[in-house]
Protein backbone atom coordinates (compact mmCIF):
# COMPACT_ATOMS: atom_id res chain seq x y z
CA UNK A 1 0.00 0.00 0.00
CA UNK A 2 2.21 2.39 0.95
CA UNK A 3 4.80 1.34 -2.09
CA UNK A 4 2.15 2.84 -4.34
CA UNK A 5 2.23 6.15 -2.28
CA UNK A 6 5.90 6.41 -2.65
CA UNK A 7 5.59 5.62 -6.01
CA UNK A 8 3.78 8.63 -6.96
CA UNK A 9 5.09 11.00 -4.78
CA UNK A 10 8.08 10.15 -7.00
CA UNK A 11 6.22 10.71 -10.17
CA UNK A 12 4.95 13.89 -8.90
CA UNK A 13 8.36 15.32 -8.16
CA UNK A 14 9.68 13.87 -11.61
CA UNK A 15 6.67 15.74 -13.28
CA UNK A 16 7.15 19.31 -11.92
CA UNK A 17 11.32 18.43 -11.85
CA UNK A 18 11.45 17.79 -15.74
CA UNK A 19 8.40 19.08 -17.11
CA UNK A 20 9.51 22.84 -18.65
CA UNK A 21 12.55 21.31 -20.10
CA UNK A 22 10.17 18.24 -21.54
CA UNK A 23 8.17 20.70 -23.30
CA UNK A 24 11.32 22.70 -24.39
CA UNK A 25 12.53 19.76 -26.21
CA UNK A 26 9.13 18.49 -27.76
CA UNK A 27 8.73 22.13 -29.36
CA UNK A 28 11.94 22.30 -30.98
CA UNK A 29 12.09 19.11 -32.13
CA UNK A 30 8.78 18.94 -33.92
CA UNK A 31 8.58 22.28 -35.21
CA UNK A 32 9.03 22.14 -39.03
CA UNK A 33 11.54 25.26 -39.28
CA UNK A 34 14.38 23.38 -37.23
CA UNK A 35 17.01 21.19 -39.00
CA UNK A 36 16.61 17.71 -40.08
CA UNK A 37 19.94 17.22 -38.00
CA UNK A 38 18.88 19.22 -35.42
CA UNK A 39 15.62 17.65 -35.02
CA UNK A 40 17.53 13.87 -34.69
CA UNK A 41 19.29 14.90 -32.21
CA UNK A 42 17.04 16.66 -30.11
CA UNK A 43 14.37 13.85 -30.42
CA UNK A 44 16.91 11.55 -29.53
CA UNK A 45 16.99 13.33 -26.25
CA UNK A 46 13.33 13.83 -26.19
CA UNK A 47 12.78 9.72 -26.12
CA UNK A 48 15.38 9.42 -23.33
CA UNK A 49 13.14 11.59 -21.09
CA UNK A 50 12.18 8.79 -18.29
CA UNK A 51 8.47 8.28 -18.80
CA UNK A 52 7.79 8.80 -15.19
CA UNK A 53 7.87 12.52 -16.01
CA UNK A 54 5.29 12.67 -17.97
CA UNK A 55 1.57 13.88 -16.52
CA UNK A 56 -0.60 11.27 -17.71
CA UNK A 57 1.35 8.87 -15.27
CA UNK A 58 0.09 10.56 -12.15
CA UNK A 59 -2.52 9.13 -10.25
CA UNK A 60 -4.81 10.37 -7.56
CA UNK A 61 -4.95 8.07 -4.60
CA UNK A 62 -6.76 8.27 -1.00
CA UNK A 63 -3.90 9.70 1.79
CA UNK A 64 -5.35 6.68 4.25
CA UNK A 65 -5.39 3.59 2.23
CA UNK A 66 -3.49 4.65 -0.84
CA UNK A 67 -6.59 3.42 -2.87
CA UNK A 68 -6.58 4.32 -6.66
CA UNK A 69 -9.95 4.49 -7.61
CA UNK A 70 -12.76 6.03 -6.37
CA UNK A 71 -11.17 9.37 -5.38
CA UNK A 72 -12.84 12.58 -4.41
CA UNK A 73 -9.98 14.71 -5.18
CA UNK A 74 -11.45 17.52 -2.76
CA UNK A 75 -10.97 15.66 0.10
CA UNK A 76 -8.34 12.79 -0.92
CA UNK A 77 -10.24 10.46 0.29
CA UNK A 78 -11.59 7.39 -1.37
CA UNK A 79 -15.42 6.82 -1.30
CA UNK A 80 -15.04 3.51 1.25
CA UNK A 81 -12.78 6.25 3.94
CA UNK A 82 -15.35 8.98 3.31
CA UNK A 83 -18.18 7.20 3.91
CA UNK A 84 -16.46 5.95 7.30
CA UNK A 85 -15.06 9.04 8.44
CA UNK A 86 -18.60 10.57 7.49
CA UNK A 87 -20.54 8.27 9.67
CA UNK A 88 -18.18 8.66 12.36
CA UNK A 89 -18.24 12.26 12.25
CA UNK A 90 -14.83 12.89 11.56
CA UNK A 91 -15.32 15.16 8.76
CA UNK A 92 -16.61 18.74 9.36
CA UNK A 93 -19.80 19.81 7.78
CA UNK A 94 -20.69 16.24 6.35
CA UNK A 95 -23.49 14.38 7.30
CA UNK A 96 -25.25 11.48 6.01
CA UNK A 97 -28.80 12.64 4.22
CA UNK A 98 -31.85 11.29 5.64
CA UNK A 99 -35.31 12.46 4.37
């Protein structure tokens, strides 16, 4: 469980780390005006980016149970710890509905 925490701490710190200089490279070595030369060599750096670094690899997860799916990202929780900490009455201003 809390491997998968780590894990994406890691990617988020890779992400903001690496992810001007990313974009630097993409631009300049796609854009039509560059090189042919220029452009192999500056994809060939672009590919050796880890993929780690890249924003699509992020994942939200709950803070208690490191639970992937199922995340209300205004709280961090997942649905099965909101519900619980709901009931309890751990969570200000939320209370179960009843009508």
């Amino acid at each position: 469980m809390m491997n998968k925490i780590t894990r994406d701490i890691k990617r988020r710190r890779l992400v903001a780390k690496l992810e001007i200089k990313k974009l630097n490279y993409k631009f300049i070595a796609f854009n039509p005006l560059t090189t042919k030369e220029n452009q192999l060599d500056l994809k060939k750096i672009y590919y050796n980016i880890p993929r780690n670094s890249s924003k699509v690899r992020i994942r939200n997860r709950c803070i208690m149970t490191g639970r992937g799916r199922g995340v209300y990202t205004d709280f961090k929780l997942s649905r099965i710890m909101f519900r619980e900490l709901g009931l309890m009455g751990q969570l200000p201003g939320i209370r179960k509905a009843s009508w």
